[in-house]
C-alpha atoms as a PDB file:
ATOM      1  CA  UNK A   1     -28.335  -2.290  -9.196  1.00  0.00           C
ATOM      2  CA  UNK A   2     -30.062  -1.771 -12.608  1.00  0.00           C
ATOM      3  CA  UNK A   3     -28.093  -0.956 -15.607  1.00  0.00           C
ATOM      4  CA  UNK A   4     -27.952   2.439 -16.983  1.00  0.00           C
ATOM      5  CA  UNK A   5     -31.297   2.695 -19.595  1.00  0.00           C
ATOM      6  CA  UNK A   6     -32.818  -1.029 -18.526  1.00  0.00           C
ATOM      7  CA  UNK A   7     -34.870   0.058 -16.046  1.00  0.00           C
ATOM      8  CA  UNK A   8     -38.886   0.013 -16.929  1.00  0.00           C
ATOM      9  CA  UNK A   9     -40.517   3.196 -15.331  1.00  0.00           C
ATOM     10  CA  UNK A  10     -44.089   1.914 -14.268  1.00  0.00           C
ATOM     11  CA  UNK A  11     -47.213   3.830 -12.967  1.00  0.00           C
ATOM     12  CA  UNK A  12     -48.339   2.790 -10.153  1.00  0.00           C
ATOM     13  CA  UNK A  13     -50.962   5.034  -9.531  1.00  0.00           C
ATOM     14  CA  UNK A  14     -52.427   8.231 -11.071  1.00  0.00           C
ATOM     15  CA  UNK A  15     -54.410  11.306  -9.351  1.00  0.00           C
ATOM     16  CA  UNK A  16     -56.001  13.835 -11.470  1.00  0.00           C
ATOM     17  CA  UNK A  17     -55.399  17.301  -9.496  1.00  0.00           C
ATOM     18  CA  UNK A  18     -56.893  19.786 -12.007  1.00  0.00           C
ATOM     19  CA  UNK A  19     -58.502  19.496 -15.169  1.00  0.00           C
ATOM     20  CA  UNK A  20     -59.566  22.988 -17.341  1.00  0.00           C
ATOM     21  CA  UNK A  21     -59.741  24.239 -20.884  1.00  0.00           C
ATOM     22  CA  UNK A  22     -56.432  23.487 -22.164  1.00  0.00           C
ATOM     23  CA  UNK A  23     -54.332  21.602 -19.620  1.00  0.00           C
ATOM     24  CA  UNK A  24     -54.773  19.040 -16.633  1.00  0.00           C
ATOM     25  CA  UNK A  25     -52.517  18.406 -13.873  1.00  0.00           C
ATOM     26  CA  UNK A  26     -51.799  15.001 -13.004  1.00  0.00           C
ATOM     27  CA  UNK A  27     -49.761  13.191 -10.488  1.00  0.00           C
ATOM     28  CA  UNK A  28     -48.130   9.683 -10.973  1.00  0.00           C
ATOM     29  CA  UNK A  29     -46.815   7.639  -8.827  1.00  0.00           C
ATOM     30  CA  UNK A  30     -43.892   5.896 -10.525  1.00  0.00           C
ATOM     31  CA  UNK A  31     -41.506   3.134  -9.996  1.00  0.00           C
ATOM     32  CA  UNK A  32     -37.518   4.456  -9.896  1.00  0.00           C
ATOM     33  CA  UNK A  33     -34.659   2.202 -10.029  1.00  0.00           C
ATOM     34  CA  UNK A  34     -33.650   0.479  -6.498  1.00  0.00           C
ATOM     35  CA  UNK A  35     -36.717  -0.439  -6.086  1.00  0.00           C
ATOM     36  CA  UNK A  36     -38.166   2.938  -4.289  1.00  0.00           C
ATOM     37  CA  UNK A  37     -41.079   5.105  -6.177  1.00  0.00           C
ATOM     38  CA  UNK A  38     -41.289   8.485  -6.475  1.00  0.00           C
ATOM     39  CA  UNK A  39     -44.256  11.077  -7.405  1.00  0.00           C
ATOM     40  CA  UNK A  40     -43.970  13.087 -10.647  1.00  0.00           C
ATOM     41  CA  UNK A  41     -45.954  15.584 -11.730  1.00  0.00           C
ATOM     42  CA  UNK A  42     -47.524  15.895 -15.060  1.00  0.00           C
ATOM     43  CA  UNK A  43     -49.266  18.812 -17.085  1.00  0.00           C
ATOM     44  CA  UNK A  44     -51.355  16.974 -19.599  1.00  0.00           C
ATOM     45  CA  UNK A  45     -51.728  19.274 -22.933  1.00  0.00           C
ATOM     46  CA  UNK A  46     -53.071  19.281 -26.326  1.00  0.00           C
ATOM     47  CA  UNK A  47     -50.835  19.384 -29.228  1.00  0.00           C
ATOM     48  CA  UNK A  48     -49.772  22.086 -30.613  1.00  0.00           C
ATOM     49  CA  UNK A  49     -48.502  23.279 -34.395  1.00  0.00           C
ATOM     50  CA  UNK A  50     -46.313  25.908 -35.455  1.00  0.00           C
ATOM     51  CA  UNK A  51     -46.263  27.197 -39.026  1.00  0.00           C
ATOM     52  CA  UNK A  52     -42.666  28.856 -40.782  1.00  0.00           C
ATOM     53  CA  UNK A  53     -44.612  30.359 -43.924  1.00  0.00           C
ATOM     54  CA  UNK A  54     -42.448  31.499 -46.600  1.00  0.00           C
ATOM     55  CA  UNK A  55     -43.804  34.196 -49.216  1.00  0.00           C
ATOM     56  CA  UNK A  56     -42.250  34.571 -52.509  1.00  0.00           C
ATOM     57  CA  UNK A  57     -39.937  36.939 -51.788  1.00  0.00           C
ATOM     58  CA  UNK A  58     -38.435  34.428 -48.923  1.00  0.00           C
ATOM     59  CA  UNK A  59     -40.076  36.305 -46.298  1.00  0.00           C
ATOM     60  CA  UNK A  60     -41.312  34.482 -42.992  1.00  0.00           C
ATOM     61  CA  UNK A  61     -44.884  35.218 -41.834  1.00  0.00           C
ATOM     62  CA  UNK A  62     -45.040  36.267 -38.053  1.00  0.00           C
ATOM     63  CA  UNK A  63     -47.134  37.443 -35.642  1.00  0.00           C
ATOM     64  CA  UNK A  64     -47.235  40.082 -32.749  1.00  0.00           C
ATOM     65  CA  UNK A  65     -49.471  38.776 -29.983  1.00  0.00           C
ATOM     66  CA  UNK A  66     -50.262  39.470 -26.138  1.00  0.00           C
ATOM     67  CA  UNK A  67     -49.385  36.554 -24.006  1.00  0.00           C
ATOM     68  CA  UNK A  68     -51.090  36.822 -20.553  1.00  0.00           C
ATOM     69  CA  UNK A  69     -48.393  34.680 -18.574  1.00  0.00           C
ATOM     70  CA  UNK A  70     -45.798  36.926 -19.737  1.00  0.00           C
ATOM     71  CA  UNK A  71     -47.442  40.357 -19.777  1.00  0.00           C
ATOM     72  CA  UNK A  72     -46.611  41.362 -22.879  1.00  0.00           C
ATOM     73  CA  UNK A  73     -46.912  41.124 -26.710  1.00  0.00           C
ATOM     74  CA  UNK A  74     -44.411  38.108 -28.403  1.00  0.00           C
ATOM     75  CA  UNK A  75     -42.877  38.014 -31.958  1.00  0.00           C
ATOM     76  CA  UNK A  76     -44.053  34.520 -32.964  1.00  0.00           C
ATOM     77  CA  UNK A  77     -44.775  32.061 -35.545  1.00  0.00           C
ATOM     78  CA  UNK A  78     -48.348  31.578 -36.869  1.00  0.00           C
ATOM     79  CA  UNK A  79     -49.385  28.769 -34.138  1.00  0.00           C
ATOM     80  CA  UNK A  80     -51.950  27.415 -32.128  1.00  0.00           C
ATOM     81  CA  UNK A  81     -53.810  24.135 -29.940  1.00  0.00           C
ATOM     82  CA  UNK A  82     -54.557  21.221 -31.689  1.00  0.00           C
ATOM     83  CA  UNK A  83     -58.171  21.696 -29.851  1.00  0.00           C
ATOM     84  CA  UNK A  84     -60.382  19.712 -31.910  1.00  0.00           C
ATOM     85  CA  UNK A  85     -58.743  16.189 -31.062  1.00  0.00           C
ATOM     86  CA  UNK A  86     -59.080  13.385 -33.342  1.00  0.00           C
ATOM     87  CA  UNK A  87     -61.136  15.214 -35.636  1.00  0.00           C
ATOM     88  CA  UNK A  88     -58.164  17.447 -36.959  1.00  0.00           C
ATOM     89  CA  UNK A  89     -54.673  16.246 -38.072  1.00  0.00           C
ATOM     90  CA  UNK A  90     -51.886  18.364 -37.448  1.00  0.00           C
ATOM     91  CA  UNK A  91     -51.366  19.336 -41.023  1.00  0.00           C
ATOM     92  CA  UNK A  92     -55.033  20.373 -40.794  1.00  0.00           C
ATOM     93  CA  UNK A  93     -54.339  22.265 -38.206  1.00  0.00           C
ATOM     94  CA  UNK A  94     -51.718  24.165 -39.190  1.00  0.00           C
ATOM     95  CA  UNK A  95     -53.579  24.709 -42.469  1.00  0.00           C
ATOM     96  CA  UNK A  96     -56.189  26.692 -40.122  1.00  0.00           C
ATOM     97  CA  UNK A  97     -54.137  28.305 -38.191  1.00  0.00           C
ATOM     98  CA  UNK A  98     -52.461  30.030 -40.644  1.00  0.00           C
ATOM     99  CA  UNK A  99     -55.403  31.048 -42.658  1.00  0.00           C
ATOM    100  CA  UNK A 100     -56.906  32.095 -39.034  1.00  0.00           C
ATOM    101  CA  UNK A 101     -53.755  34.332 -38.182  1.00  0.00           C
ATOM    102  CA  UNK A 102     -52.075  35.539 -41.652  1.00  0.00           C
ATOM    103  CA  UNK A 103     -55.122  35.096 -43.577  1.00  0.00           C
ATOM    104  CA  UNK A 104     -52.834  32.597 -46.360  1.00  0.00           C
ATOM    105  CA  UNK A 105     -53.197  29.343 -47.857  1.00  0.00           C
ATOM    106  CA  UNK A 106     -50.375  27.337 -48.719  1.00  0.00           C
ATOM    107  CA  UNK A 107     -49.828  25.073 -51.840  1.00  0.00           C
ATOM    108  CA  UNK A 108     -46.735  23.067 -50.025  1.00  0.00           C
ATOM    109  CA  UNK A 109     -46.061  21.362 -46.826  1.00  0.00           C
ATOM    110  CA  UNK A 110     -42.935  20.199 -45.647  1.00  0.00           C
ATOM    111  CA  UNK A 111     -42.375  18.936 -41.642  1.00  0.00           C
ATOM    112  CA  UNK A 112     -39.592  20.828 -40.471  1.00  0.00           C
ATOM    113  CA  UNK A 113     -39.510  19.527 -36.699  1.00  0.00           C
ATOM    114  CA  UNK A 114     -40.639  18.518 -33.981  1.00  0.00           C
ATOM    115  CA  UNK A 115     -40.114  19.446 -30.344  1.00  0.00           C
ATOM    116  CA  UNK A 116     -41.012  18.681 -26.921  1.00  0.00           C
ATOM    117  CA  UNK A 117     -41.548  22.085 -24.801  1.00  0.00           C
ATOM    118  CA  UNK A 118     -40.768  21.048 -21.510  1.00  0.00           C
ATOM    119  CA  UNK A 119     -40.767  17.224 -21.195  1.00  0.00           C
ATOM    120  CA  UNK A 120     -39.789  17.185 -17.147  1.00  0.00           C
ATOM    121  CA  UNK A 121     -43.213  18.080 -16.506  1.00  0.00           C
ATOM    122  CA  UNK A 122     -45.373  18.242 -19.392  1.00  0.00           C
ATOM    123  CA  UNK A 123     -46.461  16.058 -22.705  1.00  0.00           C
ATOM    124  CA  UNK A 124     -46.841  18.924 -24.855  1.00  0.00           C
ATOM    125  CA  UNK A 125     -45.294  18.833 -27.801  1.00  0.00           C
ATOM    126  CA  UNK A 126     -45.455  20.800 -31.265  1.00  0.00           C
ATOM    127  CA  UNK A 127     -44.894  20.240 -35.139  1.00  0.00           C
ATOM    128  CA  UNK A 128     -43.269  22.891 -36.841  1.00  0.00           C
ATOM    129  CA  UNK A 129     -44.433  22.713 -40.841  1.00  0.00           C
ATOM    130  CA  UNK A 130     -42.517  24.858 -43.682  1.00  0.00           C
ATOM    131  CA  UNK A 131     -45.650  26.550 -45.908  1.00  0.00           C
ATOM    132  CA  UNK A 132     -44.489  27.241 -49.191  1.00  0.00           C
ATOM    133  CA  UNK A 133     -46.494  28.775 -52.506  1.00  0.00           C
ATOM    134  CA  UNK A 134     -48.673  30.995 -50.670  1.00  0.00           C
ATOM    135  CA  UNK A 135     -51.857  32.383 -51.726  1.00  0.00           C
ATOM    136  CA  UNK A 136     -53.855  35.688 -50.186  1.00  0.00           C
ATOM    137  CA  UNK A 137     -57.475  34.811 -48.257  1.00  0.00           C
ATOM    138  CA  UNK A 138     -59.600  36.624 -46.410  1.00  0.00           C
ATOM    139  CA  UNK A 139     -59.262  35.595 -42.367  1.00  0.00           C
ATOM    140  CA  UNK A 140     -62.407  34.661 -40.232  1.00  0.00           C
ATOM    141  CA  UNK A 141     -63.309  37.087 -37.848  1.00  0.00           C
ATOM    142  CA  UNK A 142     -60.906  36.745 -34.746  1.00  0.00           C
ATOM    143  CA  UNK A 143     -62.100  37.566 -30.910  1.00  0.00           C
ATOM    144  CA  UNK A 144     -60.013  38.319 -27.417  1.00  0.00           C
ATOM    145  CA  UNK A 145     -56.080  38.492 -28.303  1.00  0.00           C
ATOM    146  CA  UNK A 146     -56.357  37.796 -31.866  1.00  0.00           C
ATOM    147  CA  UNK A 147     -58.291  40.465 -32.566  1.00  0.00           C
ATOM    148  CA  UNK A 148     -54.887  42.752 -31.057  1.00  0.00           C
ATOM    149  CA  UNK A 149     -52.906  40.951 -33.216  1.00  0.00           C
ATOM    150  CA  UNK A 150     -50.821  42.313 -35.930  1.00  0.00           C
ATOM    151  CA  UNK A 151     -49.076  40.105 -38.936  1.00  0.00           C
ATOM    152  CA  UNK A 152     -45.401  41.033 -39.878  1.00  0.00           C
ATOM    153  CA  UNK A 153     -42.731  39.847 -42.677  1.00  0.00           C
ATOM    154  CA  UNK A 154     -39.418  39.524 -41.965  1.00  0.00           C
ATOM    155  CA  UNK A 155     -36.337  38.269 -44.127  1.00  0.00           C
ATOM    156  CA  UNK A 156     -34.491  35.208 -42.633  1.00  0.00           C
ATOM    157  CA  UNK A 157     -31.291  36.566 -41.367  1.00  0.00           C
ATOM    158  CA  UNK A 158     -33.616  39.335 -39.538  1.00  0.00           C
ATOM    159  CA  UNK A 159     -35.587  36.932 -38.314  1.00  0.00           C
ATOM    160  CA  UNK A 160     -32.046  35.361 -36.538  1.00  0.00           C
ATOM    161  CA  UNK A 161     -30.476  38.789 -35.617  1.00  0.00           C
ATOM    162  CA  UNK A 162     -34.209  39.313 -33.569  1.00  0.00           C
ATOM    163  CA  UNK A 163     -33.370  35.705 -32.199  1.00  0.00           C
ATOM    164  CA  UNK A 164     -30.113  36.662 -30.883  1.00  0.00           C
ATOM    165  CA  UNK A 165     -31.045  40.226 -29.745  1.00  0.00           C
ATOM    166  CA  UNK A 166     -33.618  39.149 -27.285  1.00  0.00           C
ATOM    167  CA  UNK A 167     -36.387  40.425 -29.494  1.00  0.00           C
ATOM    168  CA  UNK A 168     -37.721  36.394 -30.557  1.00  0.00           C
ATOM    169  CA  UNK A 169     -38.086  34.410 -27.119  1.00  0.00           C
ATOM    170  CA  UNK A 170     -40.910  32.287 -28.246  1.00  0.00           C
ATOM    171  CA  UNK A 171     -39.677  28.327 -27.767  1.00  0.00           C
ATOM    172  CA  UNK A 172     -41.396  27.423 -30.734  1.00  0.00           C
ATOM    173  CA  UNK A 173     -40.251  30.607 -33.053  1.00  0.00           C
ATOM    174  CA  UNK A 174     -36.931  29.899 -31.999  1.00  0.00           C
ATOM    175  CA  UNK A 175     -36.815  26.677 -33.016  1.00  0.00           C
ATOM    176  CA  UNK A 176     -38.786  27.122 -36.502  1.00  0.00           C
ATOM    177  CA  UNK A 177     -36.716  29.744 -37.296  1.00  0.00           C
ATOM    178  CA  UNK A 178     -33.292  28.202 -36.489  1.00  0.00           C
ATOM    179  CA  UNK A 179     -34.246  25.215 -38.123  1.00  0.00           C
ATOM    180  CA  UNK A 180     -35.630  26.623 -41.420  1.00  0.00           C
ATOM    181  CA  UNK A 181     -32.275  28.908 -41.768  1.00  0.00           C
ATOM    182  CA  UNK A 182     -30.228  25.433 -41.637  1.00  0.00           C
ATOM    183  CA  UNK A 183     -32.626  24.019 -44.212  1.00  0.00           C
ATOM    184  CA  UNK A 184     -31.845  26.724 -46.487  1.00  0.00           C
ATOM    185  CA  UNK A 185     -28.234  25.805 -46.247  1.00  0.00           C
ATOM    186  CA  UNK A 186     -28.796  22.759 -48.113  1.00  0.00           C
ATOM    187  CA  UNK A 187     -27.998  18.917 -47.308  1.00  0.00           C
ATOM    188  CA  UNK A 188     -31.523  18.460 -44.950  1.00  0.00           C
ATOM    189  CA  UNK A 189     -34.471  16.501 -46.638  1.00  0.00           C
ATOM    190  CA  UNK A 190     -37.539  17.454 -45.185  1.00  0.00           C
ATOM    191  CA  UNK A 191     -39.939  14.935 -44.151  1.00  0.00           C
ATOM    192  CA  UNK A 192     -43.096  14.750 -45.646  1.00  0.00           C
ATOM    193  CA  UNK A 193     -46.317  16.685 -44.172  1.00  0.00           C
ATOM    194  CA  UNK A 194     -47.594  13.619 -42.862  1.00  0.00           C
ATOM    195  CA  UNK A 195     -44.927  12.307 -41.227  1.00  0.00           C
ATOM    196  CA  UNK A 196     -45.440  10.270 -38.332  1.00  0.00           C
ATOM    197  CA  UNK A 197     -44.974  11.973 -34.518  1.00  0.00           C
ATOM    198  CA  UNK A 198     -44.027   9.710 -31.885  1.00  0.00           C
ATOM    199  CA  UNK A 199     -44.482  12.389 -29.324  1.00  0.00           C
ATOM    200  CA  UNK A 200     -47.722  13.606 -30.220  1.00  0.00           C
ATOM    201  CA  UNK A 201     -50.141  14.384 -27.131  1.00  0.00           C
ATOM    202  CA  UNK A 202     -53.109  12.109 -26.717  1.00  0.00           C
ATOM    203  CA  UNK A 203     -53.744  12.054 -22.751  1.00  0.00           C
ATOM    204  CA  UNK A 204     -55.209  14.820 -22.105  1.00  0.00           C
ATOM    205  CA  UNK A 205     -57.553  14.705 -25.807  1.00  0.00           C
ATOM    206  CA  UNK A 206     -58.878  11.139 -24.353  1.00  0.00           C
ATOM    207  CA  UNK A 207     -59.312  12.615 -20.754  1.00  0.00           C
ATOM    208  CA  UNK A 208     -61.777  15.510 -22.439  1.00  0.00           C
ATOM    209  CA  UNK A 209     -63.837  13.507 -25.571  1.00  0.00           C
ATOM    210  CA  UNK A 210     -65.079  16.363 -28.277  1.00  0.00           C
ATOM    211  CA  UNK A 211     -68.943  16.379 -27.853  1.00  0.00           C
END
C-alpha cells in the first residue's frame, strides 16, 4: 500500500474531446494508487486576472455585467482571459483590462492572491492584483456584453455586506474582496506585481499557438 502523499500520479494517455475559443476538454488516463488507473476529466483554460482597484477615496471599482451561463447580470471585479498567451503577462493584462472596463490606469501594483477556480476538473486559475493611484482614461470602444456594462464604486465594508447578502457571488469578487478587507487590517505584505504563479495555465495556450 502506498503511503499517504508518495504516490506519483502519471498520465498514461490523453484524448482531446473538444477544443473551442476559450476552453478544451480533455481526458487523461491516470495512474491511482494500488496500482489501478482511472480517467479524469480536464477543462483546459486560459488564465485569467482579476483587478481590486482602489480610488482615492478607498472606493473599489466594480462592474455590472451579463453572464450567459447564469442568465443574469453579476456584481464583479474588473476581470478578464489572459487571451493573448505568451505575448501578455498577467500584470499586462490586468493593466488592460482595467483600462478596457473602468476606463483607469493605475500607478501601483500589488499581487493580492491567487486562486484556483475549480481544480477537480479544471486548470484555470486567476491573479487577483490591488491597483492603487488611479488615473481617469478614456476606454476603447467595447462590443457584445461589454457594451451593457455599467461601472460602480463601492466602499469596502459595502462591498462585504453585498458579499454576505447574496448580492456578490462572483468566485473571483469574493475572493478579491475578502482578501483586500484583511489587507487593510494590517500585518499582510503584499507580494510584488510580478510575483511568480506556480499555478498559472499554460496547456491549453500551447494547445492553440497565437498566429
Amino acid at each position: 500500500m502506498t503511503d499517504s502523499g508518495a504516490h506519483h500520479f502519471e498520465v498514461l494517455s490523453s484524448e482531446l474531446v473538444y477544443a473551442g475559443a476559450i476552453l478544451a476538454l480533455r481526458v487523461d488516463e491516470v495512474t491511482m494508487p494500488g496500482g489501478r488507473s482511472a480517467r479524469r476529466e480536464v477543462v483546459e483554460h486560459h488564465g485569467a486576472v482579476a483587478v481590486v482597484a482602489v480610488d482615492d477615496r478607498d472606493r473599489i471599482a466594480t462592474v455590472t455585467q451579463y453572464r450567459h451561463p447564469v442568465g443574469r447580470r453579476l456584481v464583479e471585479l474588473p476581470a478578464g482571459l489572459m487571451d493573448s498567451g505568451s505575448d501578455e503577462t498577467p500584470l499586462d493584462a490586468a493593466a488592460r483590462e482595467l483600462r478596457e472596463e473602468v476606463g483607469v490606469i493605475a500607478g501601483r501594483w500589488h499581487t493580492l492572491v491567487d486562486t484556483a477556480s475549480s481544480p477537480g476538473f479544471t486548470d484555470e486559475a486567476l491573479r487577483i492584483f490591488v491597483a492603487t493611484d488611479l488615473t481617469t482614461v478614456s476606454r476603447p470602444q467595447v462590443h457584445d456584453e461589454e457594451a451593457d456594462m455599467s461601472i460602480g464604486w463601492l466602499e469596502p465594508q459595502d462591498a462585504v455586506q453585498r458579499i454576505f447578502a447574496g448580492e456578490i457571488v462572483n468566485a473571483t469578487s469574493v475572493a478579491g474582496i475578502l482578501a483586500y478587507t484583511q489587507s487593510r487590517s494590517g500585518g499582510v505584505v503584499l507580494r510584488e506585481a510580478d510575483a511568480p504563479w506556480r499555478d498559472r495555465p499554460t496547456a491549453f495556450d500551447r494547445r492553440s499557438p497565437r498566429t
